[in-house]
Structures are given as structure tokens and as C-alpha cells.
Protein backbone atom coordinates (compact mmCIF):
# COMPACT_ATOMS: atom_id res chain seq x y z
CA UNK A 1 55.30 -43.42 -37.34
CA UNK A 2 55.26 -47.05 -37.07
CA UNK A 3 53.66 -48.06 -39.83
CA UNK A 4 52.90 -51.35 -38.53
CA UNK A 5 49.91 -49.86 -36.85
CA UNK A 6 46.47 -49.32 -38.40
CA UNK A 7 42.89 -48.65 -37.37
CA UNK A 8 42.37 -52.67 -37.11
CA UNK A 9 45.11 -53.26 -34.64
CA UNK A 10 44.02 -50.32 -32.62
CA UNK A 11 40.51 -53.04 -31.50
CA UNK A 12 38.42 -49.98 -32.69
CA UNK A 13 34.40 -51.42 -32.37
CA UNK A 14 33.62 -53.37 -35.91
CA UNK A 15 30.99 -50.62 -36.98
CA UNK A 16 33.53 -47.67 -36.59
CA UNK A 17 36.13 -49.76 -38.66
CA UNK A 18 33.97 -50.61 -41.06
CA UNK A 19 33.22 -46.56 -41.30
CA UNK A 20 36.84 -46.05 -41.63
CA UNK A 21 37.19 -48.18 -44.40
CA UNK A 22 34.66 -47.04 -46.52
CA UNK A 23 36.66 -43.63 -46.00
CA UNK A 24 39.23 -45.20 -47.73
CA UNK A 25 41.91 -45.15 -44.61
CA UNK A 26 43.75 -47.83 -43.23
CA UNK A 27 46.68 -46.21 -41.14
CA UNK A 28 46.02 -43.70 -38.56
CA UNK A 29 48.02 -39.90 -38.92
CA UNK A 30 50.80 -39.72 -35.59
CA UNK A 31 48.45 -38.35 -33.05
CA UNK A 32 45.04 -40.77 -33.65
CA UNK A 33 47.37 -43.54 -33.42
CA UNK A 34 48.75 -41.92 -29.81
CA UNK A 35 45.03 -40.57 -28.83
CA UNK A 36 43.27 -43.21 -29.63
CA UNK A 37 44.37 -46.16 -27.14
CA UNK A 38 44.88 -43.23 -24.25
CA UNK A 39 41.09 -42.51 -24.77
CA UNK A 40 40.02 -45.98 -24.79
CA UNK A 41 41.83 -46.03 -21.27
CA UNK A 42 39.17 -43.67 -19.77
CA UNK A 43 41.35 -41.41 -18.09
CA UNK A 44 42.26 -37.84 -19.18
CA UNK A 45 44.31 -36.45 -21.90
CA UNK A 46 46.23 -33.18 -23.18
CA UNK A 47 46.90 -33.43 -26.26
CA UNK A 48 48.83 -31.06 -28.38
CA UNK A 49 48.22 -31.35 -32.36
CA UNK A 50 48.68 -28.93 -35.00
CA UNK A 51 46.09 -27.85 -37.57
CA UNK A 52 45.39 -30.30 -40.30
CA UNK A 53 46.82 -33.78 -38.25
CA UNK A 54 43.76 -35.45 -38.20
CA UNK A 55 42.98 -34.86 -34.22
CA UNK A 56 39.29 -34.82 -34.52
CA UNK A 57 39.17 -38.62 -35.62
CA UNK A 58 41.81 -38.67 -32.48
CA UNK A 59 38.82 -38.67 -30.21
CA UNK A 60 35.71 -39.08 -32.04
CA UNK A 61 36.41 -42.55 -32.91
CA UNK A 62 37.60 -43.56 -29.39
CA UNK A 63 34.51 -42.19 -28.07
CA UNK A 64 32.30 -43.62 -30.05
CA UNK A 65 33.65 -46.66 -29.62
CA UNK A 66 33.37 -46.30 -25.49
CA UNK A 67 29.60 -45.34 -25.70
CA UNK A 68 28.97 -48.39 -27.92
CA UNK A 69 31.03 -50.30 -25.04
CA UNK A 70 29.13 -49.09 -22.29
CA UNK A 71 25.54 -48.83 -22.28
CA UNK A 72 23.86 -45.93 -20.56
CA UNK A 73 23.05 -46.59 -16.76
CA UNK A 74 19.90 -45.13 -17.27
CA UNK A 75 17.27 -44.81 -19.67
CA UNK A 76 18.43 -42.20 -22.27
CA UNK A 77 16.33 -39.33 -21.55
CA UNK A 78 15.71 -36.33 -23.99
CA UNK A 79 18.54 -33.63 -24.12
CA UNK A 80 20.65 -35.27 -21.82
CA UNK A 81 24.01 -36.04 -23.80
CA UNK A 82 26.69 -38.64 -22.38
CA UNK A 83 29.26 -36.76 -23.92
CA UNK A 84 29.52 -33.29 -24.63
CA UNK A 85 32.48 -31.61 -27.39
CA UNK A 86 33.01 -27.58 -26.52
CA UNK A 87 34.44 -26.11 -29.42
CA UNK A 88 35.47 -22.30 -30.23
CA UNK A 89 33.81 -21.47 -33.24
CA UNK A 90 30.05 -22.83 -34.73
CA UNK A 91 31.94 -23.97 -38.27
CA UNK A 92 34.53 -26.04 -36.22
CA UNK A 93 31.71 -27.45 -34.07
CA UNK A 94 29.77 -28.53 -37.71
CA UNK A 95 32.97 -30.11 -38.92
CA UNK A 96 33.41 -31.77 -35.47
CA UNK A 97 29.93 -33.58 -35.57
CA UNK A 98 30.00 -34.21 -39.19
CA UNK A 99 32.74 -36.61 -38.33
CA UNK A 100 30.66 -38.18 -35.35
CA UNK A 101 27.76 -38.94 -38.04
CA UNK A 102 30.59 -39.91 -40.38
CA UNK A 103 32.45 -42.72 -38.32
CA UNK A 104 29.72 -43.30 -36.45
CA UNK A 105 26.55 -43.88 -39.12
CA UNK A 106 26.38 -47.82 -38.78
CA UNK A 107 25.73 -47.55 -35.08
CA UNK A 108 22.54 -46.11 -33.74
CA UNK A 109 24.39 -43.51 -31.85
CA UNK A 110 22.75 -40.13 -31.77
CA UNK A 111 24.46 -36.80 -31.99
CA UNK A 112 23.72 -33.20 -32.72
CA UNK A 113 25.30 -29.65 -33.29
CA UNK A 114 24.49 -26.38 -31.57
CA UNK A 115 25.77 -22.84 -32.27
CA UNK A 116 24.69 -19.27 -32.08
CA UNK A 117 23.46 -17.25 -35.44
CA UNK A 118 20.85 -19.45 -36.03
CA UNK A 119 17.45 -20.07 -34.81
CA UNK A 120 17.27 -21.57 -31.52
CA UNK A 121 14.00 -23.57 -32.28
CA UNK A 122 15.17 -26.26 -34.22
CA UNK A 123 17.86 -27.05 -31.89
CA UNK A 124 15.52 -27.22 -28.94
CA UNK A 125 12.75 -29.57 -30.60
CA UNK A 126 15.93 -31.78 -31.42
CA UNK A 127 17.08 -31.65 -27.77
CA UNK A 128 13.45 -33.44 -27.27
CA UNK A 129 14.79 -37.07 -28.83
CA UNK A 130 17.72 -38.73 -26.59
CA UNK A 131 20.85 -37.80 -27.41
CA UNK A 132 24.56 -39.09 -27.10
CA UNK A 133 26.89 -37.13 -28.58
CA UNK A 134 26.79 -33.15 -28.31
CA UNK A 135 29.00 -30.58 -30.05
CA UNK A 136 28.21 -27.15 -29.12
CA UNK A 137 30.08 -23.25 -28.81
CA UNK A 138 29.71 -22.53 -24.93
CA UNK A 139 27.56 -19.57 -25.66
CA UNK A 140 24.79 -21.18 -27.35
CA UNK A 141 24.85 -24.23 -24.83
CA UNK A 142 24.92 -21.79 -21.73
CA UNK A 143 21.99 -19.95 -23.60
CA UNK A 144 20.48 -23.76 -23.36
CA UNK A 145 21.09 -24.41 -20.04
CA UNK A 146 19.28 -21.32 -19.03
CA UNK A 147 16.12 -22.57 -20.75
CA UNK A 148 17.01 -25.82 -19.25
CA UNK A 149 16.45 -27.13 -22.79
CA UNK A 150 19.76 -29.71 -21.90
CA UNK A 151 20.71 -31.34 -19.19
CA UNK A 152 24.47 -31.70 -18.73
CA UNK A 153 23.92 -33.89 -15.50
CA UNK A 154 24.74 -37.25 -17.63
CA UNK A 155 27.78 -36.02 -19.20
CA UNK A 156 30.47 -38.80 -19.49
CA UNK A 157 32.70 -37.42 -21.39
CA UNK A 158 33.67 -33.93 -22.11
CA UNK A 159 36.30 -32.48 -24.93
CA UNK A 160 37.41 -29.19 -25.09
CA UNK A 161 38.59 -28.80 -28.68
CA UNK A 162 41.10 -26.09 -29.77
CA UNK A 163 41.14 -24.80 -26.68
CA UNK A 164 43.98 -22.55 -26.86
CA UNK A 165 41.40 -20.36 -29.14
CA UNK A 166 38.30 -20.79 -26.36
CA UNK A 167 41.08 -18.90 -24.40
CA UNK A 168 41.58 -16.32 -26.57
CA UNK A 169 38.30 -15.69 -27.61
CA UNK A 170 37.50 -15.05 -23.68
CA UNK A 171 35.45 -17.84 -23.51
CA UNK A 172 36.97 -18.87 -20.10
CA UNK A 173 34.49 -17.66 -17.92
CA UNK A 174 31.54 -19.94 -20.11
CA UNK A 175 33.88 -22.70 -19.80
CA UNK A 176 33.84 -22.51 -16.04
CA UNK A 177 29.99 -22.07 -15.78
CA UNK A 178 29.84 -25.13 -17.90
CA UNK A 179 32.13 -27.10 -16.03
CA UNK A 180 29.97 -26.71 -13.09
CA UNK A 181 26.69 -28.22 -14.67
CA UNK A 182 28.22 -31.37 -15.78
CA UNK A 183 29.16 -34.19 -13.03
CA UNK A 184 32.38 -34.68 -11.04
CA UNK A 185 33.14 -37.48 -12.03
CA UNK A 186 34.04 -37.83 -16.04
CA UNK A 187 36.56 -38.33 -18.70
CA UNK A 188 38.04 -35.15 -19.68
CA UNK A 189 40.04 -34.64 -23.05
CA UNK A 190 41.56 -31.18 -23.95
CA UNK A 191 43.28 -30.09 -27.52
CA UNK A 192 45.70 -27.54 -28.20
CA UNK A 193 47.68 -26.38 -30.70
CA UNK A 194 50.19 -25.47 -28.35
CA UNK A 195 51.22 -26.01 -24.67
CA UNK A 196 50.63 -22.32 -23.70
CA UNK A 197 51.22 -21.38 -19.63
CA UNK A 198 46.95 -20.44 -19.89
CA UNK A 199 46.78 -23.92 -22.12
CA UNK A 200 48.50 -25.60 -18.69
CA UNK A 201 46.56 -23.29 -16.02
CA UNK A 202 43.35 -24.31 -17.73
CA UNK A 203 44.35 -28.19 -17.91
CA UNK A 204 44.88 -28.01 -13.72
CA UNK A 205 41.37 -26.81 -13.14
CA UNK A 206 39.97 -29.19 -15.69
CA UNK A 207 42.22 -32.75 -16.02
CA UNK A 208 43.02 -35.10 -13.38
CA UNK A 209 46.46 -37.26 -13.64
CA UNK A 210 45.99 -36.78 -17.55
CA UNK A 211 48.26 -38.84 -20.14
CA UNK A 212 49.83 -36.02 -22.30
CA UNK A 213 50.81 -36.48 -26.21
CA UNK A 214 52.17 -34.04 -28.42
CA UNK A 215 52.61 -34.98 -32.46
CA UNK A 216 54.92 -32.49 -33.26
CA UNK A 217 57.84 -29.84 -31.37
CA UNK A 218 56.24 -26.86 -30.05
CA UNK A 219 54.42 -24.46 -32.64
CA UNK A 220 56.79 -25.83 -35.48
CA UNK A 221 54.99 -25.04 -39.01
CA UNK A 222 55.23 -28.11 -41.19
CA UNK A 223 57.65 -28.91 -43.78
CA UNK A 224 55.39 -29.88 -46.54
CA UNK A 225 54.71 -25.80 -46.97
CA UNK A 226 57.20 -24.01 -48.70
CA UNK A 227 57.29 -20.73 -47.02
CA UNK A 228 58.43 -17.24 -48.70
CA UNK A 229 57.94 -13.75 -48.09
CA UNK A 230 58.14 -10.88 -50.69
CA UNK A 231 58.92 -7.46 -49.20
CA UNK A 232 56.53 -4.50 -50.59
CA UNK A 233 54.56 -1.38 -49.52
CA UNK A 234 51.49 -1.67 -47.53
CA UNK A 235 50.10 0.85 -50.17
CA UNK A 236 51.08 -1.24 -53.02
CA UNK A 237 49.80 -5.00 -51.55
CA UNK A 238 46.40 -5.33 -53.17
CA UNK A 239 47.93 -4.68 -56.79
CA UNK A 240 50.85 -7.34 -56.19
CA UNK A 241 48.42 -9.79 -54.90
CA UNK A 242 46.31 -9.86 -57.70
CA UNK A 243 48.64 -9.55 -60.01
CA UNK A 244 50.60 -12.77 -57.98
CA UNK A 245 46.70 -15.21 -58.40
CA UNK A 246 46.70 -14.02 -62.15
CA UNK A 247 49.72 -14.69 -63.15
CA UNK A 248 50.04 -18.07 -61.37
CA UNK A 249 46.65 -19.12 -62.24
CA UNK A 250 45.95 -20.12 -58.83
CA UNK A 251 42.54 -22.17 -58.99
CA UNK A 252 42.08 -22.19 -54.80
CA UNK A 253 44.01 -19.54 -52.80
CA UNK A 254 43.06 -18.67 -49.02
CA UNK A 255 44.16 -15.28 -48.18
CA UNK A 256 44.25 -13.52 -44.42
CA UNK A 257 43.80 -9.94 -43.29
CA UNK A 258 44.36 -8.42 -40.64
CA UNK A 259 40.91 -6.69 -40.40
CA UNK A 260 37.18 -6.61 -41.23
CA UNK A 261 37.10 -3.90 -43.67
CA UNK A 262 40.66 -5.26 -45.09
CA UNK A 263 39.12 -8.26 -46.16
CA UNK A 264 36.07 -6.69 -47.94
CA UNK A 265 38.24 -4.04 -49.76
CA UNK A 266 40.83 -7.02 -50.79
CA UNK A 267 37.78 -8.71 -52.18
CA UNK A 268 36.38 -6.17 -53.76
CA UNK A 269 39.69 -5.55 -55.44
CA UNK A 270 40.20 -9.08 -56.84
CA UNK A 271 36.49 -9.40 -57.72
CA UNK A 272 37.01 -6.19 -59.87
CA UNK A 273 40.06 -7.41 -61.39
CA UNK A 274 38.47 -10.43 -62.93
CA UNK A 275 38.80 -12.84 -59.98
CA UNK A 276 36.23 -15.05 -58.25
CA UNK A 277 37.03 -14.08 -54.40
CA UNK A 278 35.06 -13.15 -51.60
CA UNK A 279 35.76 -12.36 -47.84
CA UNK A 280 34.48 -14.38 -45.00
CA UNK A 281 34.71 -12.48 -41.64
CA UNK A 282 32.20 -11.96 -38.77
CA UNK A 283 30.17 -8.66 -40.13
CA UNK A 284 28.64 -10.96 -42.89
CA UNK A 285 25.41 -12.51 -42.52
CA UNK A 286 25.36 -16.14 -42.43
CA UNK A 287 24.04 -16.85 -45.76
CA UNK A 288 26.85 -14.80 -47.29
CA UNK A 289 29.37 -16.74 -45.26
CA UNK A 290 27.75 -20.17 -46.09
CA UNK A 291 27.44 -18.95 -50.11
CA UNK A 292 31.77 -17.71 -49.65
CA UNK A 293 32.52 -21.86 -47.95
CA UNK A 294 30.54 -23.49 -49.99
CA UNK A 295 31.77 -21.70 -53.02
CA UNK A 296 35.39 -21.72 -51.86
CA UNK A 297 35.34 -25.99 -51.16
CA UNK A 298 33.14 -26.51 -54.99
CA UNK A 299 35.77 -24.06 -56.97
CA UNK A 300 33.23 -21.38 -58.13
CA UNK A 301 35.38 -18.79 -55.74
CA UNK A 302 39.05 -18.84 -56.47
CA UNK A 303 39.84 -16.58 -53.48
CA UNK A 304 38.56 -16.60 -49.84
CA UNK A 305 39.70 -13.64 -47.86
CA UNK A 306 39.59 -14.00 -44.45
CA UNK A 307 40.20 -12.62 -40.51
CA UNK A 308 42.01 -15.32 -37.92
CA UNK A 309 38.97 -16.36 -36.57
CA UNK A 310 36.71 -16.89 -39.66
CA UNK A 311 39.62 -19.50 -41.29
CA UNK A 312 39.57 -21.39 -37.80
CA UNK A 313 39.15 -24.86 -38.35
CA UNK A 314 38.99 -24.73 -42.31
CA UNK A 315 39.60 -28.20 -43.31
CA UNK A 316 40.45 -28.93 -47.15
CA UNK A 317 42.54 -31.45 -47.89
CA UNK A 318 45.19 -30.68 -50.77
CA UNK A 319 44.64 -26.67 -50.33
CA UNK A 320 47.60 -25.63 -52.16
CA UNK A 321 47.89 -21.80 -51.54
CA UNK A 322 48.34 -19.44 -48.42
CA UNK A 323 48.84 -16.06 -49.23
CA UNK A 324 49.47 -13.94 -45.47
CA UNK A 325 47.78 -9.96 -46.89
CA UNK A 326 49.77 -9.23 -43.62
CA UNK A 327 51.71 -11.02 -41.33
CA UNK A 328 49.75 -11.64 -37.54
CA UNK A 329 51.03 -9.67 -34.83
CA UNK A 330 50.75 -12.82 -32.81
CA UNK A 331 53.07 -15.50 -34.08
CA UNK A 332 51.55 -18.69 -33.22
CA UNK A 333 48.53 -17.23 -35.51
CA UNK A 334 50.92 -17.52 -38.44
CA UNK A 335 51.73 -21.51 -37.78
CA UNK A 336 47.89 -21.57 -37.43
CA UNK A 337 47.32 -19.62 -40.91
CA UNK A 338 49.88 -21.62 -43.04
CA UNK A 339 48.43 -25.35 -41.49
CA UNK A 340 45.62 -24.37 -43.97
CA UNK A 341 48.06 -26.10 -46.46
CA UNK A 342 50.29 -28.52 -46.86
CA UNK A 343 47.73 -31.50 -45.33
CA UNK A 344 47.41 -34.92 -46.12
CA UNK A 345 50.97 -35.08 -47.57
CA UNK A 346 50.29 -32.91 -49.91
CA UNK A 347 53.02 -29.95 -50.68
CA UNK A 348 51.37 -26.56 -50.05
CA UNK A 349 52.68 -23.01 -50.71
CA UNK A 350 52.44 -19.98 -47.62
CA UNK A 351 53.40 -16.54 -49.32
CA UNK A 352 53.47 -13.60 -47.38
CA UNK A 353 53.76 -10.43 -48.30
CA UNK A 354 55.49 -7.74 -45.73
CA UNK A 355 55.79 -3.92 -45.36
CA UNK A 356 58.89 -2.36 -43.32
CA UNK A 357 56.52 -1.73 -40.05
CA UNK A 358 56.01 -5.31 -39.79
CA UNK A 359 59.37 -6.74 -39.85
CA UNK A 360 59.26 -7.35 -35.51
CA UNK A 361 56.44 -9.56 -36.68
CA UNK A 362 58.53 -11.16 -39.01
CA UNK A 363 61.42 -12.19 -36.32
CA UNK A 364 59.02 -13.36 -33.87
CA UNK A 365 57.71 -15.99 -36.46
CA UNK A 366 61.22 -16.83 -37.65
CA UNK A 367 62.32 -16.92 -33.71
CA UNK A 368 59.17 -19.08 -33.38
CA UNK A 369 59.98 -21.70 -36.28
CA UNK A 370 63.54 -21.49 -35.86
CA UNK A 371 64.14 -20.88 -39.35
CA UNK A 372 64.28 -17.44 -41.45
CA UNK A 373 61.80 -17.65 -43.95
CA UNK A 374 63.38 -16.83 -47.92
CA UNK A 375 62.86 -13.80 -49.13
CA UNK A 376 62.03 -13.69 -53.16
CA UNK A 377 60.66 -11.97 -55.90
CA UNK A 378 57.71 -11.23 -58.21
CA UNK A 379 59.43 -11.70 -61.43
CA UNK A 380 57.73 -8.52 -64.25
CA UNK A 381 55.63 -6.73 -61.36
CA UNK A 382 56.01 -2.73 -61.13
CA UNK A 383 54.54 -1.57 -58.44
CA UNK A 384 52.06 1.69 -59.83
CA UNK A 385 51.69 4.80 -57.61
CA UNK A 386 49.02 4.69 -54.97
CA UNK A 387 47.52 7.50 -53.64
CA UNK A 388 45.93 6.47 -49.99
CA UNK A 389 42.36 6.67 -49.52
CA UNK A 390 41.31 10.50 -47.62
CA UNK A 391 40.18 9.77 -44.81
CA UNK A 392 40.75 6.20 -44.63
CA UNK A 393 42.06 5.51 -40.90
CA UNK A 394 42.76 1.75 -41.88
CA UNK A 395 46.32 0.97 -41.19
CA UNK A 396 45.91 -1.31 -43.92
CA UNK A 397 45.43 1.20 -46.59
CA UNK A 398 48.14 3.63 -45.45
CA UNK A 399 51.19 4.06 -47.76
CA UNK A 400 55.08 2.80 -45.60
CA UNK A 401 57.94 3.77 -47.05
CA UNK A 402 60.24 0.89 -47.76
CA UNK A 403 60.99 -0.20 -51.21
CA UNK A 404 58.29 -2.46 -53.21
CA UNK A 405 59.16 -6.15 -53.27
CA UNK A 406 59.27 -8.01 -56.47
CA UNK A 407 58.17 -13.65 -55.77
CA UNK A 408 58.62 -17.04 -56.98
CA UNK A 409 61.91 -19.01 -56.51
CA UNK A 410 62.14 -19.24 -60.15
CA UNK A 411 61.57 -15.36 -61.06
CA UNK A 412 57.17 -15.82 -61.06
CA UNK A 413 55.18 -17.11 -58.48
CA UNK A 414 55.07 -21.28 -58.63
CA UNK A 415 51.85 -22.28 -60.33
CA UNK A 416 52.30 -25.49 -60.45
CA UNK A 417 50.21 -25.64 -56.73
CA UNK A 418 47.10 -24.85 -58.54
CA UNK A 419 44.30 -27.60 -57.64
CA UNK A 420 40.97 -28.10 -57.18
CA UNK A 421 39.09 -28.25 -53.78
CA UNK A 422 39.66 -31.02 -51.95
CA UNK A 423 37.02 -31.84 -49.13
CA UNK A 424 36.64 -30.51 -45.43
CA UNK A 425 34.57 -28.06 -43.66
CA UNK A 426 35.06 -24.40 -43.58
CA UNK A 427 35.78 -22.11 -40.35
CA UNK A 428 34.00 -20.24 -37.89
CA UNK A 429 34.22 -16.26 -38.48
CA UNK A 430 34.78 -13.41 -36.64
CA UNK A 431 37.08 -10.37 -36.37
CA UNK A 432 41.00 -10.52 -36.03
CA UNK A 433 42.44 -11.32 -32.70
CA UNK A 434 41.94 -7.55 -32.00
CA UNK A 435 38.60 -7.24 -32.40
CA UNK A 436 35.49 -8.86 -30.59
CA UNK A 437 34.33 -12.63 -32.48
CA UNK A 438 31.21 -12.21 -33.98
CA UNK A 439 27.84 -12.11 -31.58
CA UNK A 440 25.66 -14.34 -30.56
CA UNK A 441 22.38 -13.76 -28.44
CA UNK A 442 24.72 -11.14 -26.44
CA UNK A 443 27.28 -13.73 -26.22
CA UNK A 444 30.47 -14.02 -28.20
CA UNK A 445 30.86 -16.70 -30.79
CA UNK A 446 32.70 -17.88 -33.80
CA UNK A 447 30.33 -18.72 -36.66
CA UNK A 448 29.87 -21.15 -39.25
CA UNK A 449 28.61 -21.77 -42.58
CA UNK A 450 26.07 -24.45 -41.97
CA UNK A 451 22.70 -23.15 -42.75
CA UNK A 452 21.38 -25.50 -39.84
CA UNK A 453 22.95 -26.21 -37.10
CA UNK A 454 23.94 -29.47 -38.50
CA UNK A 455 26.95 -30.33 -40.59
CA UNK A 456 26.87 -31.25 -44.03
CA UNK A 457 30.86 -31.39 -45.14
CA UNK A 458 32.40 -34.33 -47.16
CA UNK A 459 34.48 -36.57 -45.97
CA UNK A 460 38.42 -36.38 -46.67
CA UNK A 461 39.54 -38.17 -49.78
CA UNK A 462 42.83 -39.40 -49.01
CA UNK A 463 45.46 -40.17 -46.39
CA UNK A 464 44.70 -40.84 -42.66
CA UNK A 465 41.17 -39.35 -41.51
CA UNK A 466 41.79 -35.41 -41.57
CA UNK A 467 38.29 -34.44 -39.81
């Protein structure tokens, strides 16, 4: 990147600058310093961006600074936003308008959050005071517009964020009932991870002669994580992977399942073994999701199991562990799961651990990155015998029958990774890709761990704006 850019030279209003600064950033990350002047523009955008490159700032500061530009060309009426943020899951739509009150707190620009899971009253005596900016999951917004609690007919500007997930959370059909309640004539901004053929069907129907960026080759997983797999039994994985976080001394590890119940037994399993974990998936109630975040971003919980869906959109800056329980059976999900790590320059570490019947997952990831991933070791590990649980029809906890793995590049697993939280927001939850995401008033929805509606998440310490 040209370093000869920063925020300054990109004529960013003085108020959102000054925000900026007081973050402690100077120099935008690759894609704000791409998104930002194409949003200024006013015309459309696809942008593709992996996890962790700093693409909310991308277009909340450029939008901000438009609204400030351009005054309303009516009176600002109650519940009627001029620009409206549709994001997957309720945790990623809390992160998304913690940075709008974050860059944009020394302007009198209003903005508010809504998601399912929570009450609906509070968000509808909010929608009573004018509002600019609104981040919302298209269930709980549609669930809105029925009440006709919000009026989309002022919308300026609309964002679809992560919207390769809206897609595969079969949110498609709100997005298109949305879409019709908002006016014809608007700026349009859609966020990917990826470039997908749906990503590109779904940009035709929603973008007009859009600018397109991308920040990085297609689904490539970044080269500060040093990625390793250790081959083992399926029956033997929750001993090696608590043995693995003892060993190491691993202060802040996230690890993914495959499943629901997965998660909770993995939990339970570490928990009983002396280890401060706990699962986050979308069969927990909200305070026990918000008590796993909160704990997991303050250091009281070591471990934070989780499904696809509930890590979505956890943003920690410096998290120095990724431990895959099993490898996705989608591999872009596994490019998603180790961008958890290795942010902000920071080095991060993505372990996975795989059984024989999951080796075709294994060379569609490696085909994906183009690289094979090393194979290593867990240096004094002997795997015990496990007996399978009767009855147990998880595929997790049945027994496969290739040989136990034994990892760590220098004979134990690296501890030097070990930190302490860094800041961010946590994810929305729900089940694995199989399953159905988590319900909201007979809608599907991702969650989050915001008590309120309304974010509440630090702001990133170091290195271009992460949020």
C-alpha cells in the first residue's frame, strides 16, 4: 500500500478525522484507502474484503462524511433513516454501529441498532426521535416495517454487509422485500468476502454501473497465520485439545465445531479439565451468549467454542489462537474461521485437528489456498482409549479409524501466541451452516451479545481502524 496516503489526504470531514485520531490511526488498511474515495463518489460499489481488513471503517466513515455534506431535503422525521446498513447477524450489526457512534461522536449524527432476540419496545420508542444512520438484521427490520414503526422511504444510502453470509443464511428473499420499500434512486454498497456467482447474481439486481475493489486474491487466507494440521481420531479430539491449551498455556483460544451439541460437550470437557471455556452457539439464551463475549474479550474465559455462524464477525484485534475441532465441509468457511487471527499485523496461529473421513475437506481448503497446509505433531500426547457414547448419534463423538496424530513445529504446540484480549466485538450465533441460524419472531437471525440492541464494544487499539 502506498504509504503516502492517510486518513488526512483522503479530505475525510474535520470531525471524523479528528475521531480517527483519537483512535490512534493515521494510515488507512488497503481496502478503506480504495473504499473510501469510491464512496465519497456517490455511485455504487462491490467490494470484496476479507475478515479482519478493516472494511467497516471502509464505509462508515465515507458515509458519515456524505450525510454531514449533504443536509437532509426534508425535515428529519422520526424513524425515517437516510441510510440504512443490512447485516447478517445481530452481533455484526452491534459492532457495525458501534463504529458509526465511534467515528462519528463529534457530529450530531444519529444512529441506532436493531436485531431480533430482544425486546422490540425499546427499539420502537427509539424509532420515535429522527434518525440517520440504521443498522439492522432484515428480519427484525421487516418485522418493523410491518408495524410501520420505520419508514425506509428516505433511504439514501443502503449497505449490504457480508453479504455472501445474508445468502447463505437464506436471507435473500428479506433482502428483496426490503429492497422494495426503500427508493429507486440511492447509493448502493455491497461487501463480500468473496466474489461468489450468487455474490455477482445478487450485485445485478441490486448495483448499478458499480466501481468494484478487491484487497486481496480470491478467498486467499492471510500470511500472518501460521497454519498446521495434526492428524488424530475423531474419538480421541477432545483429550488432544485440551491437553494442546494446557500445555501451551494459551490465555485466549477460539475454537469451532461443527455442531450445537459439539460445542457444549467440548466445553463441558475443557471446563472439567480445569479450563475457563464456554460455547457460544444459537440454542443459548442471550444472556449466556453476552456473559461467553464479554468474558472471552476481558480474559475471564480462556476458550470460546463456537458454530460458523456464532464467530461471524468476531472482531479482536491480536487474537492469537484458532484451533478448527473439525475442519468445515465448506471451504471458504475455513478462510473465514482462521481471519479470526492474525489481524492488525499481528502473527496468529490456525491449528486444526483432522480425522481420516475428513481429508476431501482437507484438499478442498488446500485446492482453495493453493498451498498444502503442514502437517505436525503433539510432542508427549498418548492418545487414551475412548469408548463412544451409547447412543450418541453425533458424528462428532463417533470413534474413525485412522491412527492418532501427535503438534507444534518444534515437538509442543507454540506458546509463545499466548496474549491477552485485544478489543472488538463478538459474533452473531447460530447453528453450523447445516443447521437453521437461530430464531427470531419466526424469522431467522444471527444473534448477538449486546444486552440492548445497542453496541457497547471498544474501539481497536492499534493499526489501521479494524471495526
Amino acid at each position: 500500500m502506498n504509504t503516502q496516503i492517510t486518513f488526512a489526504s483522503l479530505e475525510l470531514a474535520e470531525p471524523l478525522l479528528r475521531a480517527v485520531s483519537e483512535t490512534g490511526y493515521t494510515i488507512p488498511t488497503p481496502i478503506q484507502a480504495q473504499a473510501i474515495p469510491q464512496v465519497l463518489l456517490g455511485g455504487d460499489l462491490l467490494a470484496a474484503a476479507q475478515t479482519g481488513t478493516g472494511k467497516t471503517a471502509g464505509f462508515t466513515l465515507p458515509i458519515l462524511h456524505r450525510l454531514l455534506a449533504s443536509p437532509p431535503a426534508q425535515t428529519r422525521k422520526p424513524g425515517r433513516p437516510r441510510c440504512l446498513i443490512l447485516t447478517p447477524t445481530r452481533e455484526l450489526a452491534a459492532q457495525v454501529e458501534e463504529s458509526v457512534r465511534t467515528y462519528g461522536k463529534h457530529t450530531s449524527l444519529r444512529s441506532m441498532v436493531m436485531f431480533g432476540g430482544v425486546n422490540i419496545n425499546p427499539q420502537i420508542n427509539a424509532l420515535r426521535k429522527p434518525l440517520d444512520i440504521l443498522v439492522a438484521t432484515p428480519g427484525r427490520l421487516l418485522d418493523h416495517a410491518q408495524q410501520k414503526t420505520v419508514d425506509l422511504s428516505g433511504v439514501e444510502i443502503l449497505v449490504l454487509d457480508e453479504a455472501d453470509r445474508m445468502l447463505d443464511m437464506g436471507f435473500i428473499r428479506d433482502i428483496r422485500r426490503i429492497l422494495a420499500l426503500l427508493p429507486k434512486q440511492r447509493q448502493n454498497l455491497l461487501f463480500s468476502a468473496t466474489f461468489s456467482d450468487e455474490i455477482r447474481e445478487l450485485a445485478k439486481g441490486v448495483l448499478t454501473n458499480a466501481a468494484e475493489i478487491s484487497v486481496a486474491r480470491r478467498n486467499t487466507a492471510s500470511e500472518l497465520v501460521q497454519q498446521s494440521i495434526v492428524l488424530t481420531e475423531q474419538a480421541h479430539k477432545r483429550d488432544l485439545i485440551s491437553y494442546i491449551i494446557r500445555e501451551s498455556g494459551w490465555h485466549q483460544v477460539l475454537v469451532f465445531t461443527r455442531t450445537k451439541h459439539g460445542a457444549n460437550r467440548l466445553a463441558e470437557k475443557l471446563v472439567k479439565d480445569g479450563l475457563a471455556a464456554a460455547a457460544i452457539h444459537g440454542n443459548k439464551s442471550q444472556a449466556a451468549r453476552t456473559r461467553a463475549l464479554d468474558g472471552f474479550k476481558t480474559g475471564q474465559v480462556a476458550v470460546l467454542v463456537a458454530t460458523d455462524i456464532a464467530a461471524r464477525g468476531i472482531d479482536i484485534d491480536h487474537l492469537p489462537n484458532v484451533i478448527n475441532f473439525e475442519l468445515p465441509n465448506i471451504p471458504e468457511d475455513y478462510v473465514h474461521r482462521i481471519g479470526r487471527t492474525g489481524r492488525a499485523g499481528s502473527q496468529g496461529s490456525a491449528l486444526s485437528l483432522v480425522d481420516r473421513s475428513e481429508m476431501k475437506f482437507l484438499s478442498a481448503i488446500e485446492k482453495l489456498i493453493k498451498k498444502p497446509i503442514d502437517r505436525t505433531t503433539v510432542e508427549g500426547w498418548t492418545p487414551a482409549m475412548v469408548q463412544p457414547d451409547s447412543g450418541n448419534t453425533d458424528r462428532e463423538d463417533r470413534p474413525q479409524r485412522n491412527g492418532g496424530g501427535r503438534p507444534g513445529p518444534s515437538g509442543r504446540p507454540d506458546a509463545r501466541r499466548g496474549g491477552r484480549p485485544g478489543a472488538g466485538a463478538g459474533a452473531g450465533t447460530g447453528g453450523n451452516r447445516g443447521g437453521r441460524p437461530a430464531q427470531a419472531n419466526g424469522r431467522r437471525e444471527g444473534s448477538s451479545g449486546n444486552r440492548s440492541g445497542a453496541a457497547r464494544s471498544s474501539s481497536p487499539r492499534s493499526g489501521a481502524p479494524r471495526s
